[in-house]
C-alpha atoms as a PDB file:
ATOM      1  CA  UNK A   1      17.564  92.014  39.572  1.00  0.00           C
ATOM      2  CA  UNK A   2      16.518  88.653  37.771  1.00  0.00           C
ATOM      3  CA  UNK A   3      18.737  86.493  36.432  1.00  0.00           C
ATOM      4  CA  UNK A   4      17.757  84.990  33.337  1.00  0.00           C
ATOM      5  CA  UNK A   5      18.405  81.709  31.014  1.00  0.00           C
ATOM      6  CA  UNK A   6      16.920  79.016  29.059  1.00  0.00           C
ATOM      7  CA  UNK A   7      16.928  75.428  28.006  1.00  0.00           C
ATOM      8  CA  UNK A   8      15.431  73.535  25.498  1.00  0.00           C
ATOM      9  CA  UNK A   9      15.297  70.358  23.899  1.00  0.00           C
ATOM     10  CA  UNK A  10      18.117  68.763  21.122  1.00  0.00           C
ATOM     11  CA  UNK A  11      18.195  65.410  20.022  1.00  0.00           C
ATOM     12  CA  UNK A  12      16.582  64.253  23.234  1.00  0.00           C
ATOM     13  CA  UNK A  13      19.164  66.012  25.432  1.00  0.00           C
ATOM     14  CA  UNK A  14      18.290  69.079  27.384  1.00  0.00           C
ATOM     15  CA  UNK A  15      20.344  72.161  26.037  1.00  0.00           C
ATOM     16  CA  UNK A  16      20.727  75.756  27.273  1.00  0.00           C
ATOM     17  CA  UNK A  17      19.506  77.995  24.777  1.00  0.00           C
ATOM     18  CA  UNK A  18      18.869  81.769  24.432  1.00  0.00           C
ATOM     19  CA  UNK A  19      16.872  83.626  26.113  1.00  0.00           C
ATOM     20  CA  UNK A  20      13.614  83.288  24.546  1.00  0.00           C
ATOM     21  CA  UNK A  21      14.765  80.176  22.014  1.00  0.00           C
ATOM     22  CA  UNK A  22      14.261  77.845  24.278  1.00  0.00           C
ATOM     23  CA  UNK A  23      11.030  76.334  26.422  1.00  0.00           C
ATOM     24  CA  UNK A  24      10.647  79.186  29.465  1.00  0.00           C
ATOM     25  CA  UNK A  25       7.582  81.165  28.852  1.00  0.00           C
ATOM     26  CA  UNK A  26       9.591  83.976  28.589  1.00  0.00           C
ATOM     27  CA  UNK A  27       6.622  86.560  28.356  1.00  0.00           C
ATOM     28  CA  UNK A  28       5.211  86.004  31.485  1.00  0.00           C
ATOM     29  CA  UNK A  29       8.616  85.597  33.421  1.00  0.00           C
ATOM     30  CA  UNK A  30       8.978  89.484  32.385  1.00  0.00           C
ATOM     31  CA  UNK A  31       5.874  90.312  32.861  1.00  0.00           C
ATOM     32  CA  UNK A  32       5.684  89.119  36.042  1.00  0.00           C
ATOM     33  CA  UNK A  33       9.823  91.123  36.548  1.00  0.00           C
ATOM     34  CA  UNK A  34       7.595  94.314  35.862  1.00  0.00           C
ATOM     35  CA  UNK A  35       5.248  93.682  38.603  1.00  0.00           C
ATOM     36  CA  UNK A  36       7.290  92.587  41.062  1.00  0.00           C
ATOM     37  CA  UNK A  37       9.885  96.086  40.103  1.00  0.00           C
ATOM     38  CA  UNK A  38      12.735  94.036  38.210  1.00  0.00           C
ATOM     39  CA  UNK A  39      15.296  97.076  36.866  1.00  0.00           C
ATOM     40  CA  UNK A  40      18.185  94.611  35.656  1.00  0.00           C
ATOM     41  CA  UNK A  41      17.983  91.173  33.736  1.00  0.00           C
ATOM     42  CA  UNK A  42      21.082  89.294  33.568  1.00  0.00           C
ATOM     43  CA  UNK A  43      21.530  87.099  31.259  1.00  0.00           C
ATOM     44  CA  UNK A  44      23.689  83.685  32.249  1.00  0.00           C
ATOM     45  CA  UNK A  45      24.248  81.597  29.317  1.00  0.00           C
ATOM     46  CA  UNK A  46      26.257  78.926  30.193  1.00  0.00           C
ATOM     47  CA  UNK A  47      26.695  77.211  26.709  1.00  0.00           C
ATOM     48  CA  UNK A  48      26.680  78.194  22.833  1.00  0.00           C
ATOM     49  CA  UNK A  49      25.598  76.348  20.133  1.00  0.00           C
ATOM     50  CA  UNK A  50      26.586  79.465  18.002  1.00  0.00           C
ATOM     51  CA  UNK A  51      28.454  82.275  17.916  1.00  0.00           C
ATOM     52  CA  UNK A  52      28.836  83.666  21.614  1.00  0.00           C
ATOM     53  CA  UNK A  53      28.058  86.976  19.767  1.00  0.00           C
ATOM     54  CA  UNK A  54      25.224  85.982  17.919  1.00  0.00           C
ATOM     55  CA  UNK A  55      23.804  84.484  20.734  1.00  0.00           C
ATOM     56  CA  UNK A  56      23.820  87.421  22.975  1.00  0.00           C
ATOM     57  CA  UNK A  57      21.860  89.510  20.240  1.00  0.00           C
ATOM     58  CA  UNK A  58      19.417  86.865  19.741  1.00  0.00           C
ATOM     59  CA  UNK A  59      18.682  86.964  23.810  1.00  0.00           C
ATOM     60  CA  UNK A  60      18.945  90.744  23.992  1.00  0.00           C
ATOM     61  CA  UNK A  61      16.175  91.189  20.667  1.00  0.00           C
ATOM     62  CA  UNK A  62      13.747  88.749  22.379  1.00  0.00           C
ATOM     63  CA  UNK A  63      14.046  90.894  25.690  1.00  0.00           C
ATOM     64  CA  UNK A  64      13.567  93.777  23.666  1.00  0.00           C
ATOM     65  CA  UNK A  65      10.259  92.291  21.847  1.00  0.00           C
ATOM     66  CA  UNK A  66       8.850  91.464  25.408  1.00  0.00           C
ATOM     67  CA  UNK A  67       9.445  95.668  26.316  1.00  0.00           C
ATOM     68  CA  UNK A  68      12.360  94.898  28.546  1.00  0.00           C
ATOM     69  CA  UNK A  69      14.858  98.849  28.071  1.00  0.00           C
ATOM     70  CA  UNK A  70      18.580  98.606  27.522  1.00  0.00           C
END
C-alpha cells in the first residue's frame, strides 16, 4: 500500500491539491510503487477547493493516465 496526496502552490500559500494537480512528480512516485510491488494507492485528500466529487475523479484519471488499475 502507498498512500498518496499532493500540494501545490495558491496565492503564495501551500494548498493540498489532487493527486497529480499539484507539484509531486507523480510519474515517478508510481513508477517507483510498481517496482517496489505497490497493489493499493490510497488517496488522502485532506482539503477541496472543488467539488469533493470532482476532485476524486480528477485524482483517480491522473492515476489512471500513469497505468495505475482500479
Amino acid at each position: 500500500m502507498i498512500q498518496l496526496k499532493d500540494y501545490g502552490i495558491y496565492d503564495g500559500q501551500p494548498i493540498f491539491m489532487e493527486v497529480g494537480e499539484g507539484n509531486l512528480n507523480f510519474s515517478r512516485i508510481i513508477k517507483e510503487a510498481k517496482k517496489a510491488g505497490v497493489k493499493w494507492y490510497i488517496v488522502e485528500q485532506d482539503l477541496y477547493q472543488q467539488d469533493p466529487f470532482d476532485s476524486v475523479k480528477i485524482g483517480f484519471n491522473h492515476l489512471k493516465a500513469m497505468g495505475v488499475d482500479d
